[in-house]
C-alpha atoms as a PDB file:
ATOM      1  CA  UNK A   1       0.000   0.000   0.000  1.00  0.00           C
ATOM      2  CA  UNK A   2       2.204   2.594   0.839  1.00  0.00           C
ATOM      3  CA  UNK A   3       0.598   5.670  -1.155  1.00  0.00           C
ATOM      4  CA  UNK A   4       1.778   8.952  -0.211  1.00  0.00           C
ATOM      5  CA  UNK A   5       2.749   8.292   2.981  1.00  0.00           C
ATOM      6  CA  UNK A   6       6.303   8.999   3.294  1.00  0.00           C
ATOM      7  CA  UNK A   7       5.691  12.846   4.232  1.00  0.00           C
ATOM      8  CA  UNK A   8       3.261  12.253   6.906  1.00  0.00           C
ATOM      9  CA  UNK A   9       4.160  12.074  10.685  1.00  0.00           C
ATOM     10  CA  UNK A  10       4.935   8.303  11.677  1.00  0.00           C
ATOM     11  CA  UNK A  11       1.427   8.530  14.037  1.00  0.00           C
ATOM     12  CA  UNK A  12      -0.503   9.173  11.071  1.00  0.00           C
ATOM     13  CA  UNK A  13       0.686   5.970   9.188  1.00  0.00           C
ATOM     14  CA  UNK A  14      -0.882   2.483  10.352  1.00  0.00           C
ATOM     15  CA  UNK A  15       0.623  -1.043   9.799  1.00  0.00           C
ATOM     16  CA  UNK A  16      -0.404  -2.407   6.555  1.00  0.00           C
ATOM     17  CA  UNK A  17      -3.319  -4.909   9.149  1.00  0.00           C
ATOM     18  CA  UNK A  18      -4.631  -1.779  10.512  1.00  0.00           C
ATOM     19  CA  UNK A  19      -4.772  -0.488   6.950  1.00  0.00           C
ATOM     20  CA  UNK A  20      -7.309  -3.172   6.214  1.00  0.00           C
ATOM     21  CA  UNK A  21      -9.485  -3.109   9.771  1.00  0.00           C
ATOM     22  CA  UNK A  22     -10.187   0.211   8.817  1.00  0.00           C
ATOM     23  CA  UNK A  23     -10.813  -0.295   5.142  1.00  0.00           C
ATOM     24  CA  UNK A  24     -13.435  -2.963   6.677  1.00  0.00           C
ATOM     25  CA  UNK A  25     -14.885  -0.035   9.460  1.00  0.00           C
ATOM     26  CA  UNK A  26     -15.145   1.929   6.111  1.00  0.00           C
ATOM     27  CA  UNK A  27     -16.900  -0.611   4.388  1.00  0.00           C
ATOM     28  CA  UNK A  28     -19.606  -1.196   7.381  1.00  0.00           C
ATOM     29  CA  UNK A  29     -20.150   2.432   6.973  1.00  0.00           C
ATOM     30  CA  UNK A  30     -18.126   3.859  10.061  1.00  0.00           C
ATOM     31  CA  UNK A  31     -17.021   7.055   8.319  1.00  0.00           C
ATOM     32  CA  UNK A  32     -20.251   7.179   6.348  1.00  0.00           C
ATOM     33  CA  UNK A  33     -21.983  10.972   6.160  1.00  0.00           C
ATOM     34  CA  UNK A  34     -24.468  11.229   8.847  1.00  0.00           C
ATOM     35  CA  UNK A  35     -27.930  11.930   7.982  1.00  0.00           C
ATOM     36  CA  UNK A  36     -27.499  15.712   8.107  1.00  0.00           C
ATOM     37  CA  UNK A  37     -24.800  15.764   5.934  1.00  0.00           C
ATOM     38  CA  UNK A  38     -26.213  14.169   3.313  1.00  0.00           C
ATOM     39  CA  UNK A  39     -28.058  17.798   3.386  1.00  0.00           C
ATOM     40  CA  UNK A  40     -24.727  19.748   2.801  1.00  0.00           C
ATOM     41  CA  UNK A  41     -23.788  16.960   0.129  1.00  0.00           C
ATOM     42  CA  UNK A  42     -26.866  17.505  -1.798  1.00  0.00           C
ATOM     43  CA  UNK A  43     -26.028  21.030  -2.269  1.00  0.00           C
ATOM     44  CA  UNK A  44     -22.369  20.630  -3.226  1.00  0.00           C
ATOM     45  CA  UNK A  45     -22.804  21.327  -6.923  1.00  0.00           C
ATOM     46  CA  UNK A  46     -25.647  23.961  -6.150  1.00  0.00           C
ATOM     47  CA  UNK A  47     -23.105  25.861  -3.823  1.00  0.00           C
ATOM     48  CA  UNK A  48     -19.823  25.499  -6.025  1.00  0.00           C
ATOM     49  CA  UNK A  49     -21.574  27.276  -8.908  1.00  0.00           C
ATOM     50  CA  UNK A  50     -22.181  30.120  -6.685  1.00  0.00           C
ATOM     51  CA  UNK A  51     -18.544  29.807  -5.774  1.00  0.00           C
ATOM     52  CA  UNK A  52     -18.222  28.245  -2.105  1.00  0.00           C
ATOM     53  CA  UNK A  53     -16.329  24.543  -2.370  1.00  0.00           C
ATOM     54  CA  UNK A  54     -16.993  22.490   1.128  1.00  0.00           C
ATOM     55  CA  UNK A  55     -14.478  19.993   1.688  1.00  0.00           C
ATOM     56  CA  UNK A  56     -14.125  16.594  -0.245  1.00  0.00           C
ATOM     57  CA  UNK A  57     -16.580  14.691   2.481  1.00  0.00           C
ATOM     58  CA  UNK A  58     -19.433  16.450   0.839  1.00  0.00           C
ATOM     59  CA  UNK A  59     -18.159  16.286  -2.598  1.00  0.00           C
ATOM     60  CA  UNK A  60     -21.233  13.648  -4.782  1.00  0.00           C
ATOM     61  CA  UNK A  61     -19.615  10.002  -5.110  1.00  0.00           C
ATOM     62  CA  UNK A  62     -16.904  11.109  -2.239  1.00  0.00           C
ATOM     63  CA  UNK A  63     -14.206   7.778  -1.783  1.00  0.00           C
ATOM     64  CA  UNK A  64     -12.192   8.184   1.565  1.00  0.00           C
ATOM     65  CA  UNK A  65      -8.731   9.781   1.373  1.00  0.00           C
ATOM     66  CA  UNK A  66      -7.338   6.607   2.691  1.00  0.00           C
ATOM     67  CA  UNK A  67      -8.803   3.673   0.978  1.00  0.00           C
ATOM     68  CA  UNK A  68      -5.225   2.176  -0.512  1.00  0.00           C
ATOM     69  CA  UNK A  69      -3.360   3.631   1.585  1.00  0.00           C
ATOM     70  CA  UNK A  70      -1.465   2.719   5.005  1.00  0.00           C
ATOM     71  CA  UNK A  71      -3.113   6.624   6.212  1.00  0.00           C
ATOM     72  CA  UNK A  72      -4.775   6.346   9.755  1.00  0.00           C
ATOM     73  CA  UNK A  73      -8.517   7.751   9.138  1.00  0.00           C
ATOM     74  CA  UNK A  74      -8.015   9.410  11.875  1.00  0.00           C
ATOM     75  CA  UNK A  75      -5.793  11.851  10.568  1.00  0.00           C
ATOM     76  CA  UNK A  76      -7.500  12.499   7.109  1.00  0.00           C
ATOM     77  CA  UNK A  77      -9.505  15.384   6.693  1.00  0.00           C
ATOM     78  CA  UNK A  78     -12.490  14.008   5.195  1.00  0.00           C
ATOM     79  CA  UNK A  79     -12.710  11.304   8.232  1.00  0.00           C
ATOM     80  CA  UNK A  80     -14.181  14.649  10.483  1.00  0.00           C
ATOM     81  CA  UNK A  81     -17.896  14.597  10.435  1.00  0.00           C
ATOM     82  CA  UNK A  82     -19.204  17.771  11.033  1.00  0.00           C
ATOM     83  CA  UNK A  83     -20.423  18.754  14.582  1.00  0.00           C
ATOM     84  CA  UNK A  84     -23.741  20.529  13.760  1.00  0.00           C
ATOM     85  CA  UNK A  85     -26.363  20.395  11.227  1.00  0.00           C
ATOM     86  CA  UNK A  86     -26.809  23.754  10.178  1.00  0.00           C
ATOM     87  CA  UNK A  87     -23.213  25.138   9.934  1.00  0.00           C
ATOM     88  CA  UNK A  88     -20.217  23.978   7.926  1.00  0.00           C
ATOM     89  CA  UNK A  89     -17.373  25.733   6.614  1.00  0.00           C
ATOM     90  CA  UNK A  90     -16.811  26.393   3.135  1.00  0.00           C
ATOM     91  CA  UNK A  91     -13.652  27.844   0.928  1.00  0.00           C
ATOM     92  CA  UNK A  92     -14.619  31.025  -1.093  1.00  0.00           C
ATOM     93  CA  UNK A  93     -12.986  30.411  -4.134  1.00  0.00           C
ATOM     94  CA  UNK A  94     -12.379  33.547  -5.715  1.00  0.00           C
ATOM     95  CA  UNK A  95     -10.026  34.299  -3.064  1.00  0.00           C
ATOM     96  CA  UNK A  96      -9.733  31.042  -1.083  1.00  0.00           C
ATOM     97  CA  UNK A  97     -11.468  32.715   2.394  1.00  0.00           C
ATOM     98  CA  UNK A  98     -12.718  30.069   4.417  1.00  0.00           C
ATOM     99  CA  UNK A  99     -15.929  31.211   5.347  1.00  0.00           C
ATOM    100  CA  UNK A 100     -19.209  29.549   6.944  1.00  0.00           C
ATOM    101  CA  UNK A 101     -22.390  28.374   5.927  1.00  0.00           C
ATOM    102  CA  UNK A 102     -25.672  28.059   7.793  1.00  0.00           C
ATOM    103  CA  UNK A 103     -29.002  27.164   6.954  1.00  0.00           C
ATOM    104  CA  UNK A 104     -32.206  29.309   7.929  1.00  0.00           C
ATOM    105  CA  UNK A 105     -35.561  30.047   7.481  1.00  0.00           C
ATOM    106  CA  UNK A 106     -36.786  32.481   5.907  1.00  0.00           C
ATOM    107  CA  UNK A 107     -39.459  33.225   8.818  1.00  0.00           C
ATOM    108  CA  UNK A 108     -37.062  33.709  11.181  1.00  0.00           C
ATOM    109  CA  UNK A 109     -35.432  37.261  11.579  1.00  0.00           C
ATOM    110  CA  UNK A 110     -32.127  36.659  11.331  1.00  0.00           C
ATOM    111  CA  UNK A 111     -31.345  36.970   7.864  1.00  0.00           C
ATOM    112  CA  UNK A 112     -32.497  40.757   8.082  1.00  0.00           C
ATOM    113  CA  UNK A 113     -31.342  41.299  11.468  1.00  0.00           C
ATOM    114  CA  UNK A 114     -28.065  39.938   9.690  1.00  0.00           C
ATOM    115  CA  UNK A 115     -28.045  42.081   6.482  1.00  0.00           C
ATOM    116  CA  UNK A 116     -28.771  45.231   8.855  1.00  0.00           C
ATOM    117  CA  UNK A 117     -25.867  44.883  11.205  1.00  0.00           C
ATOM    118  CA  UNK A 118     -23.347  44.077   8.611  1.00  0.00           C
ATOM    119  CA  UNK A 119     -23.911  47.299   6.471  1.00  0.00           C
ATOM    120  CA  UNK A 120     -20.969  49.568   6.209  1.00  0.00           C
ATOM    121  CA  UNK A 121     -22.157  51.690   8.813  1.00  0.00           C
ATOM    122  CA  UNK A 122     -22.842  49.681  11.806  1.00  0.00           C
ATOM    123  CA  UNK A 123     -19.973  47.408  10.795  1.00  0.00           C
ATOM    124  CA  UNK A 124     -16.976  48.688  11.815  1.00  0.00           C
ATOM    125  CA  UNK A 125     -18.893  49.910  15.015  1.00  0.00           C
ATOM    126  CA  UNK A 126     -16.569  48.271  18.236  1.00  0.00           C
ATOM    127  CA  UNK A 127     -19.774  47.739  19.932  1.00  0.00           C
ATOM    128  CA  UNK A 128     -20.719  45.713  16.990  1.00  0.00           C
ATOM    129  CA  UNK A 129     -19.908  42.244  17.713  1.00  0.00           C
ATOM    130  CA  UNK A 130     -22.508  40.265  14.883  1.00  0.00           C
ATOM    131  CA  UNK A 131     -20.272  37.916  12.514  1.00  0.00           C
ATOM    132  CA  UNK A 132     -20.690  39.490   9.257  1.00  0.00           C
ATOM    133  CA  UNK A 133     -23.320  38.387   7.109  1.00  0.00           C
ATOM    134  CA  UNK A 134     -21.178  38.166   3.107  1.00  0.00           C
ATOM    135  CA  UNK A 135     -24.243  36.742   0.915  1.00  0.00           C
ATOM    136  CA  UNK A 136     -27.588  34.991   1.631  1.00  0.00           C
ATOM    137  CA  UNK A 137     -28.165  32.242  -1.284  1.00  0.00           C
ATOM    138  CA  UNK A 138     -31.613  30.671  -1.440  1.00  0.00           C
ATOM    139  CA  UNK A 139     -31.809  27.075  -0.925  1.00  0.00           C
ATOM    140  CA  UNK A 140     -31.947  25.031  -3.818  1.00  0.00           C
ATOM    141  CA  UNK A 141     -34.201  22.835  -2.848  1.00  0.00           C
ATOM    142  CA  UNK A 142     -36.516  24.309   0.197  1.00  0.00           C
ATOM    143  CA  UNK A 143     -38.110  27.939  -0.588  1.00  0.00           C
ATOM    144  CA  UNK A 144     -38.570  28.535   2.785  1.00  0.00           C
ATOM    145  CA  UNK A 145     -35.387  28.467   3.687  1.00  0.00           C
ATOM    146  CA  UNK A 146     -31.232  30.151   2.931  1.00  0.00           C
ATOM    147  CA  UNK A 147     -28.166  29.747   3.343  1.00  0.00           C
ATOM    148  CA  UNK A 148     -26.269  32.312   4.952  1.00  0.00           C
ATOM    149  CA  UNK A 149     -22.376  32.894   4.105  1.00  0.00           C
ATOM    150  CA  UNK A 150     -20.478  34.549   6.909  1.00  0.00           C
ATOM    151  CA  UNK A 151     -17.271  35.384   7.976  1.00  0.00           C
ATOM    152  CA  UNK A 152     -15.450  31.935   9.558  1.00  0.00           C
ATOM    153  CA  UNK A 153     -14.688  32.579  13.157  1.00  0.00           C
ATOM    154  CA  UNK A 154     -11.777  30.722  15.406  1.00  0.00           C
ATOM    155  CA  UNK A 155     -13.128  28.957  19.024  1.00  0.00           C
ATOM    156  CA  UNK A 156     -12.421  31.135  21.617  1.00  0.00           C
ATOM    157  CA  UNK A 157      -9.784  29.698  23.415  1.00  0.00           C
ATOM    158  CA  UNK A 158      -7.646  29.143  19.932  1.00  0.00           C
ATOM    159  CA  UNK A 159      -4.563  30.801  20.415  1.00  0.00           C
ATOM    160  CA  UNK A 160      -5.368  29.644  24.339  1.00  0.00           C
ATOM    161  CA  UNK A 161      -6.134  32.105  27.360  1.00  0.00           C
ATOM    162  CA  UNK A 162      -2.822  32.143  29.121  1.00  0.00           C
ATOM    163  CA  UNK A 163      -3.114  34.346  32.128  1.00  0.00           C
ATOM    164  CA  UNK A 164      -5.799  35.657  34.570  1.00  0.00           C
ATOM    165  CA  UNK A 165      -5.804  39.194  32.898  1.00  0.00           C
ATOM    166  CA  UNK A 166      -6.642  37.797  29.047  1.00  0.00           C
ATOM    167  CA  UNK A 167      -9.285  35.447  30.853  1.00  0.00           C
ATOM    168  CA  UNK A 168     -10.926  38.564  32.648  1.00  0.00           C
ATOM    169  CA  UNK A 169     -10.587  40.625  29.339  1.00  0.00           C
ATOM    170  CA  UNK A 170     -12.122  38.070  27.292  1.00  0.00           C
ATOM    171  CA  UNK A 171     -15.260  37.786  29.731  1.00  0.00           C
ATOM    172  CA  UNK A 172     -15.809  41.671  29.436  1.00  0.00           C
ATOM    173  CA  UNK A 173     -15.818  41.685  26.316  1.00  0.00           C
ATOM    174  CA  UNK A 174     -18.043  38.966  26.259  1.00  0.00           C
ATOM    175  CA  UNK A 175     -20.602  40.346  28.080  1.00  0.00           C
ATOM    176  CA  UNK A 176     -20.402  44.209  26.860  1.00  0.00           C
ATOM    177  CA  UNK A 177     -18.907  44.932  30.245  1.00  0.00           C
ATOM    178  CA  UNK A 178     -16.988  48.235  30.961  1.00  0.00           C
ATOM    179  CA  UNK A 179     -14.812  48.347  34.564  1.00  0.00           C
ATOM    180  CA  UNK A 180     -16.210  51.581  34.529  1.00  0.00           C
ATOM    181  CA  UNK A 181     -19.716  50.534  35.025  1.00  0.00           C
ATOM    182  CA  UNK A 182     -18.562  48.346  37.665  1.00  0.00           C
ATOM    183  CA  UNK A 183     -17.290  51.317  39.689  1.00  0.00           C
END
């Protein structure tokens, strides 16, 4: 087997046995899509032509990175399901931003409450702390309901809190609170 594996890290190679239990946990359906991901796969083509690409998981008649080779799954890409149903990140490609995607219905406010607070002039506002809404597609499939691209946000704690004062600053900010108003 052997395929590509000579640039990887030695913990993301497996023995050419393990190779094959997982080609056999594949086969069973371990890494399968999960039901609500079959959602984001049915729009793959729909959302490349307006020029978002999600990752090769999604991608219609997807084949595992590491089928033939001695790669642990574990340390492929498109082995990570995605955590919740109506986000995923996406690359922008004219201009390779990652960005993110979620789903929403059109009865619910957000998609205006969205557009309004990510005009020009509310969005450079400090107090303004919405993730900025970039386009609003309409789904392909369900009229009541859109796809929202927005701007692709790190966790929190990525680079990590190291002291007591960045902890304390990142709860203010957090919850809109001034020492001032403490006082």
């Amino acid at each position: 087997m052997n395929v590509g594996e000579s640039n990887l890290p030695i913990y993301a190679v497996c023995s050419d046995e393990q190779a094959e239990r997982f080609r056999k946990r594949t086969e069973e359906g371990h890494w399968d899509l999960l039901s609500y991901e079959v959602f984001w796969r049915e729009r793959y083509n729909y959302l490349k032509s307006q020029g978002y690409l999600l990752r090769p998981r999604f991608r219609p008649g997807w084949t595992p990175s590491w089928l033939g080779t001695n790669r642990n799954p574990r340390y492929c890409e498109d082995s990570i399901c995605s955590m919740l149903s109506e986000v995923i990140d996406a690359t922008r490609l004219s201009d390779g931003t990652r960005v993110m995607l979620k789903t929403v219905s059109h009865l619910d406010n957000e998609i205006p409450i969205g557009r309004l607070l990510s005009r020009d002039e509310v969005a450079d506002d400090p107090t303004n702390h919405c993730v900025p809404v970039y386009q609003v597609l309409q789904d392909p499939f369900e009229k009541s309901k859109a796809v929202i691209i927005m701007k692709y946000l790190r966790p929190f704690n990525d680079p990590e809190l190291r002291t007591i004062g960045e902890a304390i600053d990142f709860v203010f900010q957090t919850l809109e609170v001034s020492l001032l108003s403490l006082v």
